[in-house]
Protein backbone atom coordinates (compact mmCIF):
# COMPACT_ATOMS: atom_id res chain seq x y z
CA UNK A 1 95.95 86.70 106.78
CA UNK A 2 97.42 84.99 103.18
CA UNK A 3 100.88 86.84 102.90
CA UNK A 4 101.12 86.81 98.90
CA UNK A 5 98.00 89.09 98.83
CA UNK A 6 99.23 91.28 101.94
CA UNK A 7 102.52 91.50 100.06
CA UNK A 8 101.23 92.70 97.12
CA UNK A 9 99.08 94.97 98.79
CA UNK A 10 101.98 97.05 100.63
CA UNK A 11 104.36 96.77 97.32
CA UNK A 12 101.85 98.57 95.71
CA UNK A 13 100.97 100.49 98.31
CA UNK A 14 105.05 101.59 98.68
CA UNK A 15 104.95 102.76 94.88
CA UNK A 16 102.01 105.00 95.21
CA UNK A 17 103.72 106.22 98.56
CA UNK A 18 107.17 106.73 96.65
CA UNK A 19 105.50 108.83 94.23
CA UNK A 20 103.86 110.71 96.61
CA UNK A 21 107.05 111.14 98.44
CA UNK A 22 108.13 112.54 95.04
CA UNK A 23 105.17 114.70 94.41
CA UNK A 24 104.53 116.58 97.50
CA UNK A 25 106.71 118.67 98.82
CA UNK A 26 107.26 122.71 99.90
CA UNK A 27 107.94 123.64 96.77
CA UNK A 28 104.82 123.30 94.26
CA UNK A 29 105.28 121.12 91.65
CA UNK A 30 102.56 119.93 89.21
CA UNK A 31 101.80 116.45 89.09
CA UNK A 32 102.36 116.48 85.03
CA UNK A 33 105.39 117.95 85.85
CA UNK A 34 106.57 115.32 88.05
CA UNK A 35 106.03 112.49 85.88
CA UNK A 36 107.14 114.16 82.88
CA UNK A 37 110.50 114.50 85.10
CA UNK A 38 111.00 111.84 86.47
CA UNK A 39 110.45 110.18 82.75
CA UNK A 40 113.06 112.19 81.45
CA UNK A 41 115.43 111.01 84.01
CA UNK A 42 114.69 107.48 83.63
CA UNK A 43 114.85 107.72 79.50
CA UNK A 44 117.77 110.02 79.20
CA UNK A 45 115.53 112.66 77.64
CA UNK A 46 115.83 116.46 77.54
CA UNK A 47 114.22 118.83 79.29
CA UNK A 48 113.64 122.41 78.72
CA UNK A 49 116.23 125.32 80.57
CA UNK A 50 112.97 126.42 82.43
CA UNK A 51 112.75 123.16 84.08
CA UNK A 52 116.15 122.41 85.04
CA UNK A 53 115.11 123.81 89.07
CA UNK A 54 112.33 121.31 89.00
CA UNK A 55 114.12 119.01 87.80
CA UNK A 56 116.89 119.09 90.37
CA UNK A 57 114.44 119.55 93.13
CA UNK A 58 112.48 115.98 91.69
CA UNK A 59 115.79 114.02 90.57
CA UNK A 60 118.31 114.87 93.14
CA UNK A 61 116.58 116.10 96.29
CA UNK A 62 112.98 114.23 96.58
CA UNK A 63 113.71 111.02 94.77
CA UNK A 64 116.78 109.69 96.76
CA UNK A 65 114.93 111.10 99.20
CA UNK A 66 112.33 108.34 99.00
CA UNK A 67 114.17 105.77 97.87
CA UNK A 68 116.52 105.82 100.88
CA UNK A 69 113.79 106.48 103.07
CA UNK A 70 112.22 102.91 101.86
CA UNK A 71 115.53 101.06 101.92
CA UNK A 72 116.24 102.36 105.47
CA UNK A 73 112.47 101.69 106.89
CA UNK A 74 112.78 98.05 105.08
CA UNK A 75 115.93 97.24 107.27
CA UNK A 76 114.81 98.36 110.17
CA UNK A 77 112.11 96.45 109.88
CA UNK A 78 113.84 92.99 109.33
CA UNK A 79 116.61 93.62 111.48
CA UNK A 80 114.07 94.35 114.18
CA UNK A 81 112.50 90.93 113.46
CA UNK A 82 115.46 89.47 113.77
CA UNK A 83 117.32 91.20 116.91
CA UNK A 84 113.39 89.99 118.68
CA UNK A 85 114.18 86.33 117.96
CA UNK A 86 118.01 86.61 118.64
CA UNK A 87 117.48 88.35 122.18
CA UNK A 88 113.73 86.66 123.11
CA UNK A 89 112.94 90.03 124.71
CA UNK A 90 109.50 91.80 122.79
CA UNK A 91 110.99 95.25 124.15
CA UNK A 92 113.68 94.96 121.87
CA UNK A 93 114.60 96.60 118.30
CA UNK A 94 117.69 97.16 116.35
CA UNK A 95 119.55 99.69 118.61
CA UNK A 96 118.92 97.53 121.68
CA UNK A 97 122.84 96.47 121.01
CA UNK A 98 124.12 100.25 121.43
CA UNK A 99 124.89 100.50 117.97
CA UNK A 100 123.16 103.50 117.38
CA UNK A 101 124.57 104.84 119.79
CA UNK A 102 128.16 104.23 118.98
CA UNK A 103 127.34 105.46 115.21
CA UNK A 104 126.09 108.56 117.33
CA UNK A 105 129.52 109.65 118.78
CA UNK A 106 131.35 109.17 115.54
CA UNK A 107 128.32 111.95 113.64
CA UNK A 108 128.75 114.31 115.77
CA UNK A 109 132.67 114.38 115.96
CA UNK A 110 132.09 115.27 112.89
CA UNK A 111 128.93 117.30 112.71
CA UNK A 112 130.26 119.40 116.33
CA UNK A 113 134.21 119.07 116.31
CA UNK A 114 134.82 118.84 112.93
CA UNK A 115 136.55 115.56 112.55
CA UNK A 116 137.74 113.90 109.12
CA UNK A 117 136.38 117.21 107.25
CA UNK A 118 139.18 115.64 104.56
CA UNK A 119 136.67 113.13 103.85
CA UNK A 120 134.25 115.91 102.29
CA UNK A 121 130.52 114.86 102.15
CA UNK A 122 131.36 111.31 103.07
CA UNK A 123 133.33 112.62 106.77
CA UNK A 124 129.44 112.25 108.47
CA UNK A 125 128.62 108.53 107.33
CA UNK A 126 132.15 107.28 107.00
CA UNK A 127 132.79 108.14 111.36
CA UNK A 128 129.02 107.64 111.70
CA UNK A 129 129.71 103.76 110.22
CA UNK A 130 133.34 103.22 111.69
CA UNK A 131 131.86 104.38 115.34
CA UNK A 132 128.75 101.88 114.80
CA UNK A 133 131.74 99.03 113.48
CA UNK A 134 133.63 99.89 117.14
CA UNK A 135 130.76 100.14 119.12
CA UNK A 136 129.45 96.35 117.66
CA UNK A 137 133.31 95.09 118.26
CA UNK A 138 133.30 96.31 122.04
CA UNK A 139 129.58 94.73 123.01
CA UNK A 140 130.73 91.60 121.49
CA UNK A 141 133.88 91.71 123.51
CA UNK A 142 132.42 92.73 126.68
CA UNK A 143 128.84 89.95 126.43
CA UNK A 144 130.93 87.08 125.15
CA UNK A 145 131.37 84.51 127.80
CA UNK A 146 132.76 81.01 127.94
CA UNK A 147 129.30 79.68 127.42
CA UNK A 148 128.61 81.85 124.04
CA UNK A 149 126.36 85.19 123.69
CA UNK A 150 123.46 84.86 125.82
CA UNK A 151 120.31 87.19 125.43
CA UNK A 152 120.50 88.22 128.82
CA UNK A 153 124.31 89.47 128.27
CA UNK A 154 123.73 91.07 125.18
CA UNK A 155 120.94 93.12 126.24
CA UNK A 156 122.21 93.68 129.32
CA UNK A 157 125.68 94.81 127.95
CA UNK A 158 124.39 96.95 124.76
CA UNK A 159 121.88 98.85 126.98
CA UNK A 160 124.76 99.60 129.34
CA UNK A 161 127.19 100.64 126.86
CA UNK A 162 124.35 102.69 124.96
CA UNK A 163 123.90 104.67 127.88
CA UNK A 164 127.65 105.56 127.63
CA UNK A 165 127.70 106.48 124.10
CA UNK A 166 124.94 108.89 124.79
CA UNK A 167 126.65 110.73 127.68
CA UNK A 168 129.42 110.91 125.38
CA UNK A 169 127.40 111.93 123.05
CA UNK A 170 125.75 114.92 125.40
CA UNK A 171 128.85 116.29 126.37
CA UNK A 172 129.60 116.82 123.16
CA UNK A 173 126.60 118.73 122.20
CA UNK A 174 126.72 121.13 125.21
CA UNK A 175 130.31 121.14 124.67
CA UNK A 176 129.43 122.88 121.13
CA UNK A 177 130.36 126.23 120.40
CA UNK A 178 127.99 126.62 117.51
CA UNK A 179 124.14 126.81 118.28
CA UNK A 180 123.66 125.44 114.63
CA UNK A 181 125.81 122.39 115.53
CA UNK A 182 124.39 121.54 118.09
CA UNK A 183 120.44 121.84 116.50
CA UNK A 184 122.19 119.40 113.37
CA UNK A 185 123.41 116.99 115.66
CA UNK A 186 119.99 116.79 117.62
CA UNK A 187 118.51 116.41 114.21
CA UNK A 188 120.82 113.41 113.41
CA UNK A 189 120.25 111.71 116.92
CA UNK A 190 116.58 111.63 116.39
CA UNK A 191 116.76 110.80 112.33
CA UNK A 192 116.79 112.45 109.24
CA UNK A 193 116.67 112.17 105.42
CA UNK A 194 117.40 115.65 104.44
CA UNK A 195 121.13 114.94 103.19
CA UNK A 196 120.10 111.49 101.40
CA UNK A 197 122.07 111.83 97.97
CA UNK A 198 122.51 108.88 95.39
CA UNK A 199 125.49 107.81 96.44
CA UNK A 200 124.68 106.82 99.67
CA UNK A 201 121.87 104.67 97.88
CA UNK A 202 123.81 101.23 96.17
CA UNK A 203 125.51 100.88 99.37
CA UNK A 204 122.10 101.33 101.85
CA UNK A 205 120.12 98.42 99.20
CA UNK A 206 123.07 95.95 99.12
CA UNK A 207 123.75 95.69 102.67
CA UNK A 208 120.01 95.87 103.47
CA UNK A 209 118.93 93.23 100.86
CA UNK A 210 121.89 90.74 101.55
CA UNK A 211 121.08 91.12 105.21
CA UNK A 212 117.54 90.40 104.58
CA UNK A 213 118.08 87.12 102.43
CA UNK A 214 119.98 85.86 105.08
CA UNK A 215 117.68 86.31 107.54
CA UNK A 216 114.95 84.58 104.96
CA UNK A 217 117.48 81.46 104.65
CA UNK A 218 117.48 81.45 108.23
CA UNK A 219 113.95 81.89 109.31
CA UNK A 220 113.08 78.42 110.30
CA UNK A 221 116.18 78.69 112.61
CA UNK A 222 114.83 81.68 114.03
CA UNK A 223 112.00 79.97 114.72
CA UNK A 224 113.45 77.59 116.73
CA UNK A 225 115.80 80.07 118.48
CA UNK A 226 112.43 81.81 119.49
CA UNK A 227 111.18 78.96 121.67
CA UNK A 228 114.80 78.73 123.56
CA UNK A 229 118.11 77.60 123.39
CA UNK A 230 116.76 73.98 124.74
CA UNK A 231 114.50 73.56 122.04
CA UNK A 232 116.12 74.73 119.28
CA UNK A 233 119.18 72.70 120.19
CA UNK A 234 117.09 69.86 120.28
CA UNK A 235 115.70 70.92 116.65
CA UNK A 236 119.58 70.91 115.84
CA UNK A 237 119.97 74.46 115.81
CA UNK A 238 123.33 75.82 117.32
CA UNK A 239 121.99 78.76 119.40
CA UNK A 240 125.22 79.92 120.43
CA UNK A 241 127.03 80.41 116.55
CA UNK A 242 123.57 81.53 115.49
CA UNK A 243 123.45 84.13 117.53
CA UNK A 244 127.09 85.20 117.01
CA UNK A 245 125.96 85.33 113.19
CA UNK A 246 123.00 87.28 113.70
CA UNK A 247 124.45 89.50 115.83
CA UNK A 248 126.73 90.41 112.95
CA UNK A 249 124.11 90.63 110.58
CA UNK A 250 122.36 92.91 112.23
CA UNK A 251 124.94 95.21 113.28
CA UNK A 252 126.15 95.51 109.84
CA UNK A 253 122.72 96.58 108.52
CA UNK A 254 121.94 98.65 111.75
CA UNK A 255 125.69 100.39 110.81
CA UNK A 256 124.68 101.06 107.27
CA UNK A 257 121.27 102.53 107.82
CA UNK A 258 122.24 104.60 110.91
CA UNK A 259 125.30 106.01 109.29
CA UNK A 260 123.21 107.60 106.32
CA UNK A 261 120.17 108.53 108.01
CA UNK A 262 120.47 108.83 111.96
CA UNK A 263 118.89 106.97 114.80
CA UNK A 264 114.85 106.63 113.36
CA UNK A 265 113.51 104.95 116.71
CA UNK A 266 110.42 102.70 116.82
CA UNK A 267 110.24 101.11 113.06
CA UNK A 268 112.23 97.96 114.66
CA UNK A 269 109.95 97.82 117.65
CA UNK A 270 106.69 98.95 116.38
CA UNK A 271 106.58 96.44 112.71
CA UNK A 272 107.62 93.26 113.59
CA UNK A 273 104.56 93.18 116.20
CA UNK A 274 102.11 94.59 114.03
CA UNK A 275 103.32 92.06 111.35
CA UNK A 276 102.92 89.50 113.42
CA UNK A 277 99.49 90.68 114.30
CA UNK A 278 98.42 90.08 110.37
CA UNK A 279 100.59 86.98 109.76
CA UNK A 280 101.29 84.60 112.55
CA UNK A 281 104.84 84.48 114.25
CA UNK A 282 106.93 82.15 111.63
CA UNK A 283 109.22 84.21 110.50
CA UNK A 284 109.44 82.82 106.93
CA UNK A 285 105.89 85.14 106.81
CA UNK A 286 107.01 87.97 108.94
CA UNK A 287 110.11 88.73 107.30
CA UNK A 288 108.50 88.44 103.43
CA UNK A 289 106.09 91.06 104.94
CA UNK A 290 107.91 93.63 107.59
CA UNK A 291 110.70 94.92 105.41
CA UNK A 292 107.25 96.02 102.90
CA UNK A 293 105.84 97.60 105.99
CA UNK A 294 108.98 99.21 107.45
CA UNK A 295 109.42 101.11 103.88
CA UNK A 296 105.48 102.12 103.46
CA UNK A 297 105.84 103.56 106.80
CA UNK A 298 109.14 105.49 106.84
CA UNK A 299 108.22 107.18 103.50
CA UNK A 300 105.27 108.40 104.70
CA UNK A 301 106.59 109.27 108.24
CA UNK A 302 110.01 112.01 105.87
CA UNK A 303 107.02 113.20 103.66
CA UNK A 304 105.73 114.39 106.99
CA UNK A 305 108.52 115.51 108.31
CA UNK A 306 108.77 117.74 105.35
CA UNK A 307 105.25 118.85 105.14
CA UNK A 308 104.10 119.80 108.65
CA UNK A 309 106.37 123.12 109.03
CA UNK A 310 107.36 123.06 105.43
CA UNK A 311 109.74 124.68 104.59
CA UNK A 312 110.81 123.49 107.93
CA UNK A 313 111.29 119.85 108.31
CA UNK A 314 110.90 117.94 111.69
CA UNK A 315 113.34 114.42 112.77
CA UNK A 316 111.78 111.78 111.09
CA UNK A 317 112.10 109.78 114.54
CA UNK A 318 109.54 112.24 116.21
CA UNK A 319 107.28 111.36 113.66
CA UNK A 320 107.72 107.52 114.01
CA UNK A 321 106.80 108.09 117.72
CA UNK A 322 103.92 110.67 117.41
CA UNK A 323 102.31 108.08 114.78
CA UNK A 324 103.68 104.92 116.06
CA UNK A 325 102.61 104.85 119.56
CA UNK A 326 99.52 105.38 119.45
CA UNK A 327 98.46 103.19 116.74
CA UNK A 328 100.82 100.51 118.32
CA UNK A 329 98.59 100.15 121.77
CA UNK A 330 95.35 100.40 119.35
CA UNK A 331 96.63 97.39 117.79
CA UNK A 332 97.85 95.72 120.94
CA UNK A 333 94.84 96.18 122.48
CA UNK A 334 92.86 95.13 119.78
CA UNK A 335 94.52 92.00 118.49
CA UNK A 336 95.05 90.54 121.85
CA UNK A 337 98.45 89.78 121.11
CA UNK A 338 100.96 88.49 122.55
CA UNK A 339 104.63 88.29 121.47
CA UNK A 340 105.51 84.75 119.62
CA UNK A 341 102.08 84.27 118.79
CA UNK A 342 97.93 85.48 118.86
């Protein structure tokens, strides 16, 4: 399939979903209404003192809301492309490393015990992001070897250490003397937008754009690093300092969009095959159309979230899975596909 027109396609298709995200919600709020609102915010207008609830509710709940929804589903997305070519393994997807998992210790010290409550609303992503920075320092320590980071090492060793973080992570949550603690936490360890705020934005689109242009400039290495360290070397790729430099790239945008939304599982797994599906395997075409996908689908996947037991709201991540899997061996089955190519 051309990937200009596909491109297109899902940009548009991520406005309309933005606005839905915007739109739709458990409170009722005319569509007129909306865009009247959201106008007024853009513009600098006035509104009236009757709309000032509405207007908080579109402005400064929904519409970071979205907007860091989209950022976070686009770099899951290309760092999931990415952490596929760096390890070779299909199964894999951005918190194959056990960064996730590390970001998931330093939450809920904060979120159970209470930890760097100095900090104010920044304690839960400032430990959340330190934790993921510690966690990414320790599996590079522990999978480097004299002969450079290896796939097999790095899966092996995140995987490993993951497992640790989590039973960490458990004992803290039974260890919790507040029920209500412990329900946040399990709501951060399977994803959530619900405190999204506009600060948290600039940061979330810098390090997720930067991390994606990179991985643009580098697609025809990733390419080669695909088809083995052999062949790539012979294409005069270094696998070994590639690696390394992925492997920082995408820990630094796994960090990020873990420490200000959770651990949303299967958007790193699930889009890079379907996108390869649609486009072919270069990843000069994947990655112009993933991030696109990632966004469309975590928008829609919160608005969900939000809807299904309004005014209750559901992890994102359960949504991902309930809506991911299936349609994920629909397409595999489909499409004949196999990962690398059709």
């Amino acid at each position: 399939m051309p990937v200009l027109p596909l491109a297109l396609g899902l940009g548009l298709l991520l406005l309309v979903s933005l606005v839905c995200g915007v739109g739709l919600g458990a409170a009722g709020i005319g569509w007129g209404d909306v865009f009247r609102l959201l106008g007024a915010g853009l513009t600098g207008g006035t509104i009236d003192a009757r709309d000032v609830a509405s207007y908080t509710i579109v402005w400064e709940i929904r519409l970071p809301r979205v907007v860091l929804g989209a950022i976070v589903g686009a770099g899951l997305a290309a760092v999931g492309v990415a952490v596929q070519a760096m390890v070779r393994n299909a199964l894999a997807d951005p918190f194959v490393l056990g960064i996730s998992s590390g970001a998931a210790v330093g939450a809920n010290a904060v979120i159970l015990l209470g930890a760097f409550a100095g900090l104010g609303v920044w304690a839960l992503s400032l430990s959340a992001f330190a934790s993921a920075l510690a966690a990414m320092a320790l599996v590079y320590t522990v999978a480097r070897s004299p002969h450079g980071l290896t796939p097999l090492r790095l899966i092996l060793t995140g995987t490993a250490l993951a497992y640790g973080f989590e039973a960490v992570t458990t004992v803290m949550v039974f260890g919790a003397a507040r029920g209500e603690a412990a329900r946040s936490a399990m709501m951060w360890l399977l994803g959530s937008l619900g405190g999204a705020t506009w600060a948290q934005v600039p940061l979330a689109a810098v390090t997720v754009a930067a991390g994606w242009a990179w991985l643009r400039w580098r697609a025809e290495s990733l390419n080669a690093l695909a088809m083995g360290d052999e062949t790539s070397a012979a294409l005069g790729v270094r696998p070994t300092l590639l690696r390394r430099e992925l492997f920082l790239v995408t820990a630094a945008v796994t960090g990020t969009v873990v420490a200000v939304s959770g651990a949303i599982g299967f958007v790193g797994l699930m889009v890079p095959h379907v996108v390869r599906m649609l486009v072919g395997a270069d990843h000069r075409r994947v990655l112009a159309v993933a991030p696109l996908a990632g966004a469309v689908l975590l928008v829609w996947a919160d608005l969900l979230s939000r809807l299904l037991l309004a005014p209750a709201e559901l992890p994102v991540g359960v949504i991902t899975a309930v809506v991911g899997v299936p349609a994920f061996l629909v397409l595999m089955r489909r499409g004949g596909y196999a990962f690398g190519g059709r």
